[in-house]
PDB file of N, CA and C in Angstrom:
ATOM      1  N   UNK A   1      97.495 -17.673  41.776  1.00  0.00           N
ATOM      2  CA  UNK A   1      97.018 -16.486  41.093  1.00  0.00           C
ATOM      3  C   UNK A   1      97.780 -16.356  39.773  1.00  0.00           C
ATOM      4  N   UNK A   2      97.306 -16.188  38.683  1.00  0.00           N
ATOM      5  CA  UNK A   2      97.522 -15.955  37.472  1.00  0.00           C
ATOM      6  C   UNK A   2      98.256 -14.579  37.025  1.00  0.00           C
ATOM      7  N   UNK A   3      98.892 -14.566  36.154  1.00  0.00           N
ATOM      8  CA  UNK A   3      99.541 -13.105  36.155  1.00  0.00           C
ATOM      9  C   UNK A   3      98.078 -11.725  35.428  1.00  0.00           C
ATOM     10  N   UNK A   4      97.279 -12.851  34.695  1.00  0.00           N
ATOM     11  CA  UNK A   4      96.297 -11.900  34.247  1.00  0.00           C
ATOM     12  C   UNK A   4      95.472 -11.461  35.563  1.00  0.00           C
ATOM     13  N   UNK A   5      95.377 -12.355  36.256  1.00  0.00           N
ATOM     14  CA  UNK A   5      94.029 -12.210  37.906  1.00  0.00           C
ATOM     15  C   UNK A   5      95.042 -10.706  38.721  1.00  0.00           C
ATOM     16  N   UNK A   6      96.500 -10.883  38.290  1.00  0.00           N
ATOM     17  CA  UNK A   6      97.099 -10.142  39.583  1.00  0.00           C
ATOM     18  C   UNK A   6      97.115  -9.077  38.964  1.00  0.00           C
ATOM     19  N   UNK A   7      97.457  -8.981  37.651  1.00  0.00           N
ATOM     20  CA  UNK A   7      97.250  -7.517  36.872  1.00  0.00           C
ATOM     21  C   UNK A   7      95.529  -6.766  37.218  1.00  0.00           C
ATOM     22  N   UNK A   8      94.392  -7.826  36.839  1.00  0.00           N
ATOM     23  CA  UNK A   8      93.548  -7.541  37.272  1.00  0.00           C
ATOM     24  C   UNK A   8      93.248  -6.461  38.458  1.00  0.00           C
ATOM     25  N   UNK A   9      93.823  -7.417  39.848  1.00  0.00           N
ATOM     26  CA  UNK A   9      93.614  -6.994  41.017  1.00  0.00           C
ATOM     27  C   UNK A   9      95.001  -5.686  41.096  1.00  0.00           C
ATOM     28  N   UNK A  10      96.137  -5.187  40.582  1.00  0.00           N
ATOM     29  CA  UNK A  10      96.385  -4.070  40.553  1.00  0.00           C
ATOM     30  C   UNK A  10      95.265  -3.027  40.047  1.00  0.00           C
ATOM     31  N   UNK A  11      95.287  -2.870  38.470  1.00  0.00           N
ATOM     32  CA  UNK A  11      93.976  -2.114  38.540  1.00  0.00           C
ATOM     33  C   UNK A  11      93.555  -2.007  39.148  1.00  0.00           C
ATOM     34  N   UNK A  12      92.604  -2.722  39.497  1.00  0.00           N
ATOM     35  CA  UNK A  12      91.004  -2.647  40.339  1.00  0.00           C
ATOM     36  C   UNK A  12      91.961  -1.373  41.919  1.00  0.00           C
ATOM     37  N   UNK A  13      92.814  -2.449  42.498  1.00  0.00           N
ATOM     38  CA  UNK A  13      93.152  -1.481  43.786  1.00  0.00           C
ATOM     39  C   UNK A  13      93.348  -0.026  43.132  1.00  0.00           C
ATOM     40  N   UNK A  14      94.325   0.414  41.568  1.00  0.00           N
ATOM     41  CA  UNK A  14      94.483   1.534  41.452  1.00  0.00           C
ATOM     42  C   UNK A  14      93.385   3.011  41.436  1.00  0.00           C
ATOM     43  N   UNK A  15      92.176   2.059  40.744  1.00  0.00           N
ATOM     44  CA  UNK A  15      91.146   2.486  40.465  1.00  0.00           C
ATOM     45  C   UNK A  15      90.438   2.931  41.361  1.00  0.00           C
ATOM     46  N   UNK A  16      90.712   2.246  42.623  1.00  0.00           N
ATOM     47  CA  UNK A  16      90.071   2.421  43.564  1.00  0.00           C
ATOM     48  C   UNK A  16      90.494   3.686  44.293  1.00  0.00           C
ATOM     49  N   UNK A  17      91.904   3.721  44.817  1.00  0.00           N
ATOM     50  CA  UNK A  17      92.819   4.500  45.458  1.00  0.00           C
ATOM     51  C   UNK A  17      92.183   6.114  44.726  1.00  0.00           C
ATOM     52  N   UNK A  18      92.472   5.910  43.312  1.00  0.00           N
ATOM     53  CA  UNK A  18      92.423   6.897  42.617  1.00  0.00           C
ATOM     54  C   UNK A  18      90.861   8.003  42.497  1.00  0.00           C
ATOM     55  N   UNK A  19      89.933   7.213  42.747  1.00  0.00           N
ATOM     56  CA  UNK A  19      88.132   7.351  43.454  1.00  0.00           C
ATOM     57  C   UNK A  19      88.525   8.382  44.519  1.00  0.00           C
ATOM     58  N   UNK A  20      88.914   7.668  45.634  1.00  0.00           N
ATOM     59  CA  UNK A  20      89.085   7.584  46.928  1.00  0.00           C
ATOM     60  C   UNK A  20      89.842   8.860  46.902  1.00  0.00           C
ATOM     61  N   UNK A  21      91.353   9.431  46.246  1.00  0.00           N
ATOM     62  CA  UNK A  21      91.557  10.435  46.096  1.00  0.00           C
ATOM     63  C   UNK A  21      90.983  11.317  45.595  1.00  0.00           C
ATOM     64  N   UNK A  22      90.506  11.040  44.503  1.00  0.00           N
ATOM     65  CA  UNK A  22      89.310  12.325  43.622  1.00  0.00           C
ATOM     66  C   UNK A  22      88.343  12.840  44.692  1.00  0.00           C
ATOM     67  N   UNK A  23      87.610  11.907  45.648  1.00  0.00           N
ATOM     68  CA  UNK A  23      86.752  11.917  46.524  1.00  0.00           C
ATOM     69  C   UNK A  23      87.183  12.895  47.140  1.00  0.00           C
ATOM     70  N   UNK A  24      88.348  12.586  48.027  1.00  0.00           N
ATOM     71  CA  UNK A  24      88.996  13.414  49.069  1.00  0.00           C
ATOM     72  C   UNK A  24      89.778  14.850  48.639  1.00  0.00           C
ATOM     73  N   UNK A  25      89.812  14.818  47.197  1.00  0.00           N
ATOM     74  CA  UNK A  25      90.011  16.257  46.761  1.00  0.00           C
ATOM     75  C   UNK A  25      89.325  17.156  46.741  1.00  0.00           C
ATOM     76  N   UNK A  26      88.199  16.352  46.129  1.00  0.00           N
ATOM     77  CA  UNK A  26      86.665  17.370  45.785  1.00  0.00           C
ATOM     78  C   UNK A  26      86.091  17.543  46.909  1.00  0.00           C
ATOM     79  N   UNK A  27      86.544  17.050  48.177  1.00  0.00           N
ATOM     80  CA  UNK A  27      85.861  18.091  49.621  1.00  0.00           C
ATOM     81  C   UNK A  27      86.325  18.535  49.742  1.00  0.00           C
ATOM     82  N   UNK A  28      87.443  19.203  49.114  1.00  0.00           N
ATOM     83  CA  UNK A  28      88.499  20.471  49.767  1.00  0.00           C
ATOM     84  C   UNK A  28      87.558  21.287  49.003  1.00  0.00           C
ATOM     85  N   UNK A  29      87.055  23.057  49.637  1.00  0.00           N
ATOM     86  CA  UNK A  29      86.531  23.493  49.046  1.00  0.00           C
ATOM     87  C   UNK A  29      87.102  24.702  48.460  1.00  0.00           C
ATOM     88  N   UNK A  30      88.024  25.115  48.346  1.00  0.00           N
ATOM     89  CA  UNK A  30      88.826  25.621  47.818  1.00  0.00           C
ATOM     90  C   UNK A  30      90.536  25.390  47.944  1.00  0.00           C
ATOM     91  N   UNK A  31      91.246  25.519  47.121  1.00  0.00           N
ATOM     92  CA  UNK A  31      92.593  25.256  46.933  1.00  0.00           C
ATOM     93  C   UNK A  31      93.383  26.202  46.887  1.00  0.00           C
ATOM     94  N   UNK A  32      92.861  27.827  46.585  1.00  0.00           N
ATOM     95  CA  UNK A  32      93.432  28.917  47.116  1.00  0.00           C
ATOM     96  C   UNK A  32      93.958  29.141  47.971  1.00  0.00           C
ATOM     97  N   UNK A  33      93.764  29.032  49.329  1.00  0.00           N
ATOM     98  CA  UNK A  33      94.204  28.880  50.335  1.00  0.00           C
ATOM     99  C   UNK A  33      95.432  28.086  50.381  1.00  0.00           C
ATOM    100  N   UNK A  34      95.484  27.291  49.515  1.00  0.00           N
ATOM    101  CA  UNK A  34      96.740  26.358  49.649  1.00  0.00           C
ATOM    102  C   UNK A  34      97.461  26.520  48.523  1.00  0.00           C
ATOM    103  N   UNK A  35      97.663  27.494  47.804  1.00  0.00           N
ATOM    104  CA  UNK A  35      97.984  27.634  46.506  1.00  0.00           C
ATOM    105  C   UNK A  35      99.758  27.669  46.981  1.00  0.00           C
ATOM    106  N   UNK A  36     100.505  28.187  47.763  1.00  0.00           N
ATOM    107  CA  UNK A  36     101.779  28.006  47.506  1.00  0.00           C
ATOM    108  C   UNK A  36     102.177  26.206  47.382  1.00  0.00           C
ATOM    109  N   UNK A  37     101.436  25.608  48.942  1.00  0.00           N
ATOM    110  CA  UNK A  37     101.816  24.280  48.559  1.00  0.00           C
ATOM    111  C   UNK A  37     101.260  23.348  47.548  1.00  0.00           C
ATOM    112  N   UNK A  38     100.251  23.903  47.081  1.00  0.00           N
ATOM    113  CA  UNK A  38      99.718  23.590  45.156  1.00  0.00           C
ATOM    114  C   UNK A  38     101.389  23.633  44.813  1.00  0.00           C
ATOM    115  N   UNK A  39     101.398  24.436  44.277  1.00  0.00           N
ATOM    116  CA  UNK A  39     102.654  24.856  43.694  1.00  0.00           C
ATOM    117  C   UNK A  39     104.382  24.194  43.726  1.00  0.00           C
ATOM    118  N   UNK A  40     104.450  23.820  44.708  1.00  0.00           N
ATOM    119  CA  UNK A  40     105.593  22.966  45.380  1.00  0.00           C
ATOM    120  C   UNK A  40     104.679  21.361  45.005  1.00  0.00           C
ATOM    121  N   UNK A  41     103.953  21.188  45.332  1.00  0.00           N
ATOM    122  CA  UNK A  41     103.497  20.015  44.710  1.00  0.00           C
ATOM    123  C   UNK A  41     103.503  19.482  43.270  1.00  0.00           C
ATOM    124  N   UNK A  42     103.113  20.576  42.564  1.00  0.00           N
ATOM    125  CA  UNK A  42     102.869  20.622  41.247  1.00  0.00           C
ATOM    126  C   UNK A  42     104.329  20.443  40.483  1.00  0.00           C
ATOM    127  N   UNK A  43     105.088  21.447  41.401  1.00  0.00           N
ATOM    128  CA  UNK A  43     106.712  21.197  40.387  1.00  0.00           C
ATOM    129  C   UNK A  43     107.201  19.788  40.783  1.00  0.00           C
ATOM    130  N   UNK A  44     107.302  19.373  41.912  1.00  0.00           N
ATOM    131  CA  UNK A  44     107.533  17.728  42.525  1.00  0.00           C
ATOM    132  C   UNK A  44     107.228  17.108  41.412  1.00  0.00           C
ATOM    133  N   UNK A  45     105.548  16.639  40.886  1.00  0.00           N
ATOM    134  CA  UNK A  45     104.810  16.350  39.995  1.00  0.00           C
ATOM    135  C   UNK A  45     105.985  16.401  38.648  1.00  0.00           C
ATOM    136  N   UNK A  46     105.750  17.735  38.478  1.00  0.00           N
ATOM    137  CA  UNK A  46     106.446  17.785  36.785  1.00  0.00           C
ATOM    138  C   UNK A  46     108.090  17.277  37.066  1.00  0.00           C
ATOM    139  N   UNK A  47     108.625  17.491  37.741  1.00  0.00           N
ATOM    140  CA  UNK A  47     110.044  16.957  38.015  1.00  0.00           C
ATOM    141  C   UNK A  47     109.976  15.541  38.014  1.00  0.00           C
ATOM    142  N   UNK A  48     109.170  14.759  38.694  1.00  0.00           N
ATOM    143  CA  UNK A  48     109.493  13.251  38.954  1.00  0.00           C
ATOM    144  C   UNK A  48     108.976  12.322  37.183  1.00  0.00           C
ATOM    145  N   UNK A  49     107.582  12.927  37.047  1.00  0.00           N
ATOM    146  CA  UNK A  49     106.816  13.184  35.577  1.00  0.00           C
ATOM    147  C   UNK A  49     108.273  12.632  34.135  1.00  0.00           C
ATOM    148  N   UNK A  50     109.268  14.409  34.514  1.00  0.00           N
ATOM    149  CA  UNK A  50     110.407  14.346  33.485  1.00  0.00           C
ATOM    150  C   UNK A  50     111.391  13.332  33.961  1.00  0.00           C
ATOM    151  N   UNK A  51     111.532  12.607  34.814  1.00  0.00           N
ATOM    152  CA  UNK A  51     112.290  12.070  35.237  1.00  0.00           C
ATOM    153  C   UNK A  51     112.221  10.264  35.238  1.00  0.00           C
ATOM    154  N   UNK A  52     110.589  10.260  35.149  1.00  0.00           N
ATOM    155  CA  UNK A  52     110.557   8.831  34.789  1.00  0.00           C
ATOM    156  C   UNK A  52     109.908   8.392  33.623  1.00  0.00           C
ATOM    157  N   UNK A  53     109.682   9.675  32.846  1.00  0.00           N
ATOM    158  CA  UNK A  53     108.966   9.400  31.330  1.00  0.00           C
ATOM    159  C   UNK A  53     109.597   8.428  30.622  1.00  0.00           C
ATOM    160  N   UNK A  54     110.897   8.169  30.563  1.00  0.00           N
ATOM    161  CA  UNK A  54     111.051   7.206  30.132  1.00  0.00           C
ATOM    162  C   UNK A  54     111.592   5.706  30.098  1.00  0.00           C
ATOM    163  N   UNK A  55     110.935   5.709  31.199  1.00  0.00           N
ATOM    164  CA  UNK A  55     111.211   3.944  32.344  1.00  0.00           C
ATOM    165  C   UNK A  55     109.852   3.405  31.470  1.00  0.00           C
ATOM    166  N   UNK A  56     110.128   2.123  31.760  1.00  0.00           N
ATOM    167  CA  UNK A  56     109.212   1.607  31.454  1.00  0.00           C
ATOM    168  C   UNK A  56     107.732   1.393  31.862  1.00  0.00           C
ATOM    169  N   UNK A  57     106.522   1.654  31.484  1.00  0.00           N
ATOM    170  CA  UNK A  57     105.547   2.411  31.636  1.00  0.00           C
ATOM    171  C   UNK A  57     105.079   1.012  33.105  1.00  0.00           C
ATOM    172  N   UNK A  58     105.016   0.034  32.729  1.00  0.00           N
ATOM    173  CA  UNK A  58     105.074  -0.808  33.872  1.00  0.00           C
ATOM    174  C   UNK A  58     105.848  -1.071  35.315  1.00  0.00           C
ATOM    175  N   UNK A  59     107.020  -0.324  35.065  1.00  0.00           N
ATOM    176  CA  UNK A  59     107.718   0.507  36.404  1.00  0.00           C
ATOM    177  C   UNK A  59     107.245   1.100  36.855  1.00  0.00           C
ATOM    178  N   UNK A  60     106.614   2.473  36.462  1.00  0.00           N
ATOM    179  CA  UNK A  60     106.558   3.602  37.017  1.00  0.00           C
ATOM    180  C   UNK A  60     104.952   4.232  36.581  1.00  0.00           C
ATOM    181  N   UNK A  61     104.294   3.048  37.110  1.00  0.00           N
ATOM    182  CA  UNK A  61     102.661   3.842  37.046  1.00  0.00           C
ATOM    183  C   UNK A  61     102.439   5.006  37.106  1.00  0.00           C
ATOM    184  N   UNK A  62     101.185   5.655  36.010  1.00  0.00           N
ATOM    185  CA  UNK A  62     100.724   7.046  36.029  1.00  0.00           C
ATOM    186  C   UNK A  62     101.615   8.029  35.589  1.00  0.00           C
ATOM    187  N   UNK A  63     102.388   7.747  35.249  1.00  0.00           N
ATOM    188  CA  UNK A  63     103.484   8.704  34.260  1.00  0.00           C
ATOM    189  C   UNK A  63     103.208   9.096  33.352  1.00  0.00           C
ATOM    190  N   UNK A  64     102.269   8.353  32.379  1.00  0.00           N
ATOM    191  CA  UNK A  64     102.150   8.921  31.087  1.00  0.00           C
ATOM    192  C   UNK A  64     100.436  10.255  31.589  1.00  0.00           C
ATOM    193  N   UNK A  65      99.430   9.638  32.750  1.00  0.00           N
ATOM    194  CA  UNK A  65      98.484  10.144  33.373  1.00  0.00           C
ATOM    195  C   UNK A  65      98.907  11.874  33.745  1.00  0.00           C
ATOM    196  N   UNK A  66     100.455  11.484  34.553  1.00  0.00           N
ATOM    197  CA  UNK A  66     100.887  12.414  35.047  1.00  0.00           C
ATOM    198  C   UNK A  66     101.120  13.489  34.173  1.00  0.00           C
ATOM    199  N   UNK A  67     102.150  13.194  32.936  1.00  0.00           N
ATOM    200  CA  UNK A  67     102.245  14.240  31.988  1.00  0.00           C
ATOM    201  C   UNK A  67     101.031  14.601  30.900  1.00  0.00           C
ATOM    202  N   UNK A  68     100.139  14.051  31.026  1.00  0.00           N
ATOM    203  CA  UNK A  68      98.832  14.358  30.268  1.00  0.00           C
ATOM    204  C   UNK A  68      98.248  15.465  30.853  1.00  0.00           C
ATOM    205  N   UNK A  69      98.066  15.054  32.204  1.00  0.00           N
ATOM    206  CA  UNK A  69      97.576  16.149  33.138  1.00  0.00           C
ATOM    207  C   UNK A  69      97.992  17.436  33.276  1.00  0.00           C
ATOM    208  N   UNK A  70      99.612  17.095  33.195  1.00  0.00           N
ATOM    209  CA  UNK A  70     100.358  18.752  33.381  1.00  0.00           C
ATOM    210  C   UNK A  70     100.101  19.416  32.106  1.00  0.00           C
ATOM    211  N   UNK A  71     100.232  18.967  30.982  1.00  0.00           N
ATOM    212  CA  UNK A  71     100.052  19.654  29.622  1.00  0.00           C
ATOM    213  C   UNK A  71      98.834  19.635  29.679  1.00  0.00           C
ATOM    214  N   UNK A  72      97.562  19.364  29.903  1.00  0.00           N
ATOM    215  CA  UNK A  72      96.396  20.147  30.211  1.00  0.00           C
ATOM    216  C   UNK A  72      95.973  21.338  31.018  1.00  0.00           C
ATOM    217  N   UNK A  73      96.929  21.284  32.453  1.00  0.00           N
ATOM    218  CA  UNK A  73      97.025  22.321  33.620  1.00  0.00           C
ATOM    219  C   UNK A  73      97.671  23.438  32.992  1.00  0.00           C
ATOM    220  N   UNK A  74      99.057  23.030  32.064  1.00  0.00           N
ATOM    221  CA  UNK A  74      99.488  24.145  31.818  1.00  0.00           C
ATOM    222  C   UNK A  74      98.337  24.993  30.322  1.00  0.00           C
ATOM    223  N   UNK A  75      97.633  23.883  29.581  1.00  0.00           N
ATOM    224  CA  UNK A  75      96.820  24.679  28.671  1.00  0.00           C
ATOM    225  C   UNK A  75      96.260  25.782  28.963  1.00  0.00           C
ATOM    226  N   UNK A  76      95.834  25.696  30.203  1.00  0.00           N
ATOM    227  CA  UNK A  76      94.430  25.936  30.954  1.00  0.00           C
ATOM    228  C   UNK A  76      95.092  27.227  31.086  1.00  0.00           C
ATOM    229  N   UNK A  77      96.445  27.161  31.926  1.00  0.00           N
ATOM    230  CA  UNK A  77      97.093  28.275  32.361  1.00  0.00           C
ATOM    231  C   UNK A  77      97.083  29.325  31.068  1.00  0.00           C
ATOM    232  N   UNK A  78      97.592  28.949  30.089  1.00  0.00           N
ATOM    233  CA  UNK A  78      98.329  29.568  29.043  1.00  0.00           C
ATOM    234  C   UNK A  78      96.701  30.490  28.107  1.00  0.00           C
ATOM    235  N   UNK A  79      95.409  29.620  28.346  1.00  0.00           N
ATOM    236  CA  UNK A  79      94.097  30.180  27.995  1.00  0.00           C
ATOM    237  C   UNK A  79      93.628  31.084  29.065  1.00  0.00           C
ATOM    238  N   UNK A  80      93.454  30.946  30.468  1.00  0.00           N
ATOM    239  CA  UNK A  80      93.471  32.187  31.261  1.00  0.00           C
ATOM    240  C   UNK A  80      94.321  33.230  30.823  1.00  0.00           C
ATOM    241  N   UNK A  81      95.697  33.215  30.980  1.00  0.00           N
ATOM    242  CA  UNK A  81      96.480  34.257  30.684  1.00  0.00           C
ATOM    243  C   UNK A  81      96.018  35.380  29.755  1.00  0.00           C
ATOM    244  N   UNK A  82      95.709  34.115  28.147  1.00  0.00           N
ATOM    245  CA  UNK A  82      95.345  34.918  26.683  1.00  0.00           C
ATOM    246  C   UNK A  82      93.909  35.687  27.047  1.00  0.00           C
ATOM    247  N   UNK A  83      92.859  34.650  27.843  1.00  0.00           N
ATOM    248  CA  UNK A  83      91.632  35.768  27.746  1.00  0.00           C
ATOM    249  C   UNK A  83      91.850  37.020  29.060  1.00  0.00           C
ATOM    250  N   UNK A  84      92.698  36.598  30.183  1.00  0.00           N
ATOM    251  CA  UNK A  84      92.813  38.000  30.639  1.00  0.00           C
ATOM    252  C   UNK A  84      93.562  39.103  29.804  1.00  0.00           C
ATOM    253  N   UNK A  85      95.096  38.657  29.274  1.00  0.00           N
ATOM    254  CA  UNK A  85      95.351  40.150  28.178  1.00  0.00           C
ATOM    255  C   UNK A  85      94.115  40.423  27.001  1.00  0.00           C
ATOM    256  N   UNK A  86      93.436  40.115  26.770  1.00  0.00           N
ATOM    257  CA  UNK A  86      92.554  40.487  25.636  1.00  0.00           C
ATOM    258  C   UNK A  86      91.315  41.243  26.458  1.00  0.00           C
ATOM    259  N   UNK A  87      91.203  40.973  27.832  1.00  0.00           N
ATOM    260  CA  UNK A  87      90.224  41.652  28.425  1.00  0.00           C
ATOM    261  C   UNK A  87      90.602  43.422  29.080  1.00  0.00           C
ATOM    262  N   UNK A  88      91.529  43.033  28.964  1.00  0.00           N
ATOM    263  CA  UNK A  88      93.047  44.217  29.003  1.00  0.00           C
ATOM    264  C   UNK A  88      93.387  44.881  28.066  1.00  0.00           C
ATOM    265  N   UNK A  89      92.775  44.584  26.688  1.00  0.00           N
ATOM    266  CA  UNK A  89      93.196  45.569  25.568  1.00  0.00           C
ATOM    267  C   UNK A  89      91.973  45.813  24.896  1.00  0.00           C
TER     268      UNK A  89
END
């Protein structure tokens, strides 16, 4: 096996895994219910995130995924917030 075939076949498995999770997220039908352990998850996330940002991106898969994601989650947060105070004044 070639180092390009084995890089290949990482992808492909990541890609897959990563389906397979999306899949198994999107039948949860709500996440409310689970919102404290959201939460404990989410800081895990941003802790390990700050912690391996700067290993080398081939060490430590989905790191750069990971912190993309949180600075979108937290956008999101920070735009709820603004249109609830404005719905408030």
């Amino acid at each position: 096996m070639t180092p390009e075939t084995k890089t290949l076949d990482v992808a492909n498995k990541d890609a897959l895994e990563r389906a397979e999770t999306f899949e198994a997220y999107d039948a949860i039908p709500s996440l409310d219910a689970h919102g404290e352990v959201a939460r404990l998850i989410l800081a895990e996330v941003a802790m390990l995130t700050k912690k391996y940002r700067c290993v080398r991106r081939h060490d430590v898969p989905h790191i750069a995924e990971l912190s993309g994601l949180l600075d979108v989650f937290w956008q999101e947060v920070k735009m709820a917030e603004a249109h609830r105070e404005n719905l408030l004044h």
